[in-house]
Protein backbone atom coordinates (compact mmCIF):
# COMPACT_ATOMS: atom_id res chain seq x y z
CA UNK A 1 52.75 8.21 -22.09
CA UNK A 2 51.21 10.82 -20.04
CA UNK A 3 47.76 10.54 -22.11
CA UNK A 4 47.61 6.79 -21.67
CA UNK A 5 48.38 7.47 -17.61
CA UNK A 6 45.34 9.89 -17.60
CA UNK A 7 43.59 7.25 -19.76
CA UNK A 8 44.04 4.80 -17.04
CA UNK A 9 43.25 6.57 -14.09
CA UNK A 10 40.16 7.89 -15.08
CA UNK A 11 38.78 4.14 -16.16
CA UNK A 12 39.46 3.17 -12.75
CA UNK A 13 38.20 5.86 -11.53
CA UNK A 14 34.80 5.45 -13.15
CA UNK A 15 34.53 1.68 -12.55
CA UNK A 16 35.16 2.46 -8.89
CA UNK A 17 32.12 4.83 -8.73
CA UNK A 18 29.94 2.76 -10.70
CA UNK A 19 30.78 -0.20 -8.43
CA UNK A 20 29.92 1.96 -5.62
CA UNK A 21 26.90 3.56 -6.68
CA UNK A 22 25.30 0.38 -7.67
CA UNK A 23 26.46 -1.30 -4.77
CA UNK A 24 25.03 1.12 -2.73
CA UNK A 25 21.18 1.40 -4.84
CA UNK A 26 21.37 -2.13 -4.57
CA UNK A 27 21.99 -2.29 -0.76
CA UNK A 28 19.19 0.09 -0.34
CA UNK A 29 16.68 -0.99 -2.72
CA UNK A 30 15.02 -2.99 -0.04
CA UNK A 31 14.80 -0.24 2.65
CA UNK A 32 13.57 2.39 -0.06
CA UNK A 33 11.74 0.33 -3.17
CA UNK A 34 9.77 3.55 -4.06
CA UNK A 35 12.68 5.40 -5.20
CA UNK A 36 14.87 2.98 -6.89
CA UNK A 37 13.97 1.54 -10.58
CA UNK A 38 16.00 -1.39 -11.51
CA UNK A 39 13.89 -2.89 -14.78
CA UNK A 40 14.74 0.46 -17.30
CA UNK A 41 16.81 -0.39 -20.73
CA UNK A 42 16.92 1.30 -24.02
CA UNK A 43 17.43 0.19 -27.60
CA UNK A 44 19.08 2.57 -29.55
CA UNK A 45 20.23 3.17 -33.36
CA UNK A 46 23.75 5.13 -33.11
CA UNK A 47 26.31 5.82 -35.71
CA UNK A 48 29.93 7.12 -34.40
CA UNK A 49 32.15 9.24 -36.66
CA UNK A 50 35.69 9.82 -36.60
CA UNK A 51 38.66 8.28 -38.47
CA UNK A 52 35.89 6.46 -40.09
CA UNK A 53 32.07 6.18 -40.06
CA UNK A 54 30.45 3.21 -38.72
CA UNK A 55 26.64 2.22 -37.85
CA UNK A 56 25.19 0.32 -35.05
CA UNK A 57 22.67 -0.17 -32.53
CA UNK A 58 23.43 -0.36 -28.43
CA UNK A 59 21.53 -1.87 -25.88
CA UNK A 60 21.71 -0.25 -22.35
CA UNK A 61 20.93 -0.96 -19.04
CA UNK A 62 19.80 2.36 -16.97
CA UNK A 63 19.11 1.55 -13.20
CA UNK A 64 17.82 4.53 -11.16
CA UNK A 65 17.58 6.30 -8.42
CA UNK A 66 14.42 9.03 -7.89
CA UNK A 67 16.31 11.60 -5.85
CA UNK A 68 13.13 14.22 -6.45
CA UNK A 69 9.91 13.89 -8.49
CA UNK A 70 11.99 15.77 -11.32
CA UNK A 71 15.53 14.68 -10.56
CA UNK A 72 17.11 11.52 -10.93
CA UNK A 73 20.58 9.49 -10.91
CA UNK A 74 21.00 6.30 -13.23
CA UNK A 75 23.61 4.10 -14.50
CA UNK A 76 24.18 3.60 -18.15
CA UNK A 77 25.85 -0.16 -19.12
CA UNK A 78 25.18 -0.34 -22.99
CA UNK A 79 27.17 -2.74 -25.19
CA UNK A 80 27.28 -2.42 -29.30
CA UNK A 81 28.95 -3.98 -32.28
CA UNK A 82 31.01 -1.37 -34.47
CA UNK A 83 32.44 -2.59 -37.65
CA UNK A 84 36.19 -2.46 -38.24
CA UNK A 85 38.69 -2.88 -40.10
CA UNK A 86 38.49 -6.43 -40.85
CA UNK A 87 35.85 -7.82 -37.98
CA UNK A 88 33.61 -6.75 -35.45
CA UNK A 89 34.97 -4.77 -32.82
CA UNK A 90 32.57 -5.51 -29.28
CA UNK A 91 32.16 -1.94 -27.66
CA UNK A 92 31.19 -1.44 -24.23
CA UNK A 93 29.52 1.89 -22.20
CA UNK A 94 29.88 2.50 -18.82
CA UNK A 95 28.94 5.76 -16.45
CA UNK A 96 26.10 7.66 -14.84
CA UNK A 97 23.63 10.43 -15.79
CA UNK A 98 22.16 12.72 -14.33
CA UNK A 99 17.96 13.17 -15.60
CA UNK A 100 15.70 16.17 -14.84
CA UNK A 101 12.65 16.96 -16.30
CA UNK A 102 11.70 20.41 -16.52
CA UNK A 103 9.09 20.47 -18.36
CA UNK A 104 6.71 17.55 -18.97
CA UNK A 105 7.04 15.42 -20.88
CA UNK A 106 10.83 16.83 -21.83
CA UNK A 107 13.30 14.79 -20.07
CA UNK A 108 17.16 16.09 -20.36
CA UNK A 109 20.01 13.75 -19.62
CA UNK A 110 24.09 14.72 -18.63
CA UNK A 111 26.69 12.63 -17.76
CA UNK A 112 29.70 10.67 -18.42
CA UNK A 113 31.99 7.45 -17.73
CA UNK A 114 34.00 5.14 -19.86
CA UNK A 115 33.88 3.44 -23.71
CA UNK A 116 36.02 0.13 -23.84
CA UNK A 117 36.60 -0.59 -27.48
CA UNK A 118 37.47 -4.45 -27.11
CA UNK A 119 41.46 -5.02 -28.29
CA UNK A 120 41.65 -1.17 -28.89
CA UNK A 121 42.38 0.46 -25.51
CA UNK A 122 39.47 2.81 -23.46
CA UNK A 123 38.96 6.91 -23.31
CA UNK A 124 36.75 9.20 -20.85
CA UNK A 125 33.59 9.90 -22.33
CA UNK A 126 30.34 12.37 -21.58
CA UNK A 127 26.97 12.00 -23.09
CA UNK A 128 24.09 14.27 -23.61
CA UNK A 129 20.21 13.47 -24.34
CA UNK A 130 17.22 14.94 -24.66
CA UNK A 131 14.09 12.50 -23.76
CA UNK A 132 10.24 12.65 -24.82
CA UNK A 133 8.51 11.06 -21.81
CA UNK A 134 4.81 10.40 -23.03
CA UNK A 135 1.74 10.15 -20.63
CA UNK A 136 0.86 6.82 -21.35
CA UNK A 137 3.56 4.61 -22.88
CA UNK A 138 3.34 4.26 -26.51
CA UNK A 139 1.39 1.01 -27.55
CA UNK A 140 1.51 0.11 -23.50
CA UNK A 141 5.75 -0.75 -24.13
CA UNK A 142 7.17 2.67 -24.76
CA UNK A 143 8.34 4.99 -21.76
CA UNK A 144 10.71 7.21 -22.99
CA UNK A 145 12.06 8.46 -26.97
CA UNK A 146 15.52 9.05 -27.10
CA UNK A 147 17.65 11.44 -28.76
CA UNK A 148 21.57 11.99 -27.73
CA UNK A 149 25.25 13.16 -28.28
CA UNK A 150 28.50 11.33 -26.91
CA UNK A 151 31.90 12.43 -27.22
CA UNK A 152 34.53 9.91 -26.56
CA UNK A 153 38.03 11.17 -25.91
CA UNK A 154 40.54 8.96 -27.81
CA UNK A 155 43.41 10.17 -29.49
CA UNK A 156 41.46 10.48 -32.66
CA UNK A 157 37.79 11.40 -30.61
CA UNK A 158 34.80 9.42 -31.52
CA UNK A 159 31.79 11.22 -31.85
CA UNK A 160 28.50 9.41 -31.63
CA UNK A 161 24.59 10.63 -32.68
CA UNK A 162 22.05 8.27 -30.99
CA UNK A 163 18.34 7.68 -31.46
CA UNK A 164 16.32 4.71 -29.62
CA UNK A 165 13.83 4.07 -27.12
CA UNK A 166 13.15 3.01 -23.02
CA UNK A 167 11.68 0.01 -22.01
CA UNK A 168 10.92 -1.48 -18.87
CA UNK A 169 10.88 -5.45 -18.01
CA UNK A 170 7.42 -5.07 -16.49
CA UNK A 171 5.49 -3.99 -19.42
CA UNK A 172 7.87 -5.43 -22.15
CA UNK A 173 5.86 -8.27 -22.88
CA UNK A 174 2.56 -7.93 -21.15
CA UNK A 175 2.21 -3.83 -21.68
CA UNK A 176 1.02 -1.26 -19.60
CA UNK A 177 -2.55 -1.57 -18.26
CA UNK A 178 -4.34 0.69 -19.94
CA UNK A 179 -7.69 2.78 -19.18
CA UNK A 180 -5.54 3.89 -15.97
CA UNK A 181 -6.33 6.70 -13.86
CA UNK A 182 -4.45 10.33 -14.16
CA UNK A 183 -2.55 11.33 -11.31
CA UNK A 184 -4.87 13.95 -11.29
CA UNK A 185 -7.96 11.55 -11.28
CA UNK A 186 -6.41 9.65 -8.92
CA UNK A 187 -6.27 12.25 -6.19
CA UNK A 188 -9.48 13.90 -6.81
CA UNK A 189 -11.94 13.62 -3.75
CA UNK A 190 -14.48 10.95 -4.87
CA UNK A 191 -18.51 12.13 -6.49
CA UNK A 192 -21.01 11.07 -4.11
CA UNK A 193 -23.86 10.47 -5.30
CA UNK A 194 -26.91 12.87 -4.42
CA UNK A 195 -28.85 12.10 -1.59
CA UNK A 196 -32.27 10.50 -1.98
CA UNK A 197 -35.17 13.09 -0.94
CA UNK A 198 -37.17 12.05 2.42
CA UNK A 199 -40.94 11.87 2.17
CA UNK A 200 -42.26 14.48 4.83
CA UNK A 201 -44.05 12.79 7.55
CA UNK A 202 -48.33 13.41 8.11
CA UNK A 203 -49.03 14.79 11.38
C-alpha cells in the first residue's frame, strides 16, 4: 500500500510539472522565439528487460528550451507498443531532461518523469543519453544520434537500452539547405576586393 501511495504521488507530481513547464514555454514562445524549439522528435529502436524481454520502437516528442548556448531544458512525450502476454500493451513516456553539450558535437542528456503501461498501473522513471550532434545534419534530415538508458521503477523494474535518431518538422521532408555558411564563416569580416591602381596625373 505504501509503494502504490508513493506510486501515485509522484505521477501527479510529474504531470503537474510537465503541465507547467509546457504551459509556461508555450506562453513565452512568442515573447522569446529564439530560445524555444517546438518542432524536435526522435525515432528510436528500444528493447526493455525485466520479467521478460520485449522489443520496440518509441516515438517522442522533445520541445525545448535554450537556457545557454550549451544548456538546455526539454520535454520528453514518447509513446511505444510492448508486446505482452497475450496483446499489445500501449506504453506511454512522460518527463523532462536536462541537455548539455560539453564538447561538440557530444550532447549528454539526464532526467526523469513517468512510464504509464496502459491497464498495468505507472512507476517513476529517470533516463540517461548520450547524443552525437553532427555539423550538418545527416542527408539534410538528421540532427542528433541517439544512444540511452531508462530505469523504470515498478515492483519488478524495467530496464530499457535505446538507440534512434532527432528530427525536426522543418527539414523532415524538404531537408536542410545545404552549401550553408559556418558559424565561423558567417561572422568573419567580409574580403574586399583590392583597390584598382590610379593612373598618376601629367603635369
Amino acid at each position: 500500500m505504501f509503494k502504490e501511495n508513493i506510486s501515485k504521488m509522484a505521477s501527479r507530481l510529474v504531470w503537474v510539472v510537465c503541465s507547467w513547464v509546457m504551459s509556461f514555454g508555450l506562453s513565452l514562445s512568442h515573447a522569446q522565439g529564439d530560445a524555444f524549439h517546438l518542432k524536435d522528435f526522435r525515432i528510436e529502436g528500444v528493447g526493455a528487460f525485466g520479467n521478460g524481454n520485449s522489443y520496440s520502437a518509441i516515438v517522442s516528442y522533445l520541445p525545448r528550451y535554450s537556457v545557454l548556448s550549451q544548456l538546455d531544458i526539454k520535454g520528453n512525450i514518447g509513446a511505444s507498443l510492448y508486446k505482452g502476454a497475450n496483446a499489445l500493451t500501449p506504453v506511454i513516456n512522460a518527463g523532462l531532461l536536462v541537455g548539455y553539450q560539453p564538447l561538440s558535437p557530444l550532447l549528454v542528456e539526464l532526467g526523469g518523469g513517468l512510464q504509464v503501461w496502459t491497464g498495468s498501473g505507472s512507476a517513476p522513471i529517470v533516463n540517461g543519453n548520450l547524443a552525437w550532434v553532427p555539423e550538418v545534419p545527416i542527408l539534410g534530415r538528421v540532427h542528433k544520434v541517439v544512444a540511452g538508458y531508462s530505469r523504470a521503477f515498478f515492483e519488478a523494474p524495467v530496464n530499457e537500452v535505446r538507440v534512434g535518431v532527432e528530427f525536426n518538422f522543418d527539414t523532415l521532408f524538404t531537408g536542410a539547405t545545404r552549401g550553408e555558411p559556418s558559424v565561423a564563416s558567417s561572422t568573419a569580416a567580409p574580403v574586399e576586393a583590392p583597390a584598382k591602381p590610379q593612373k598618376a596625373k601629367t603635369p
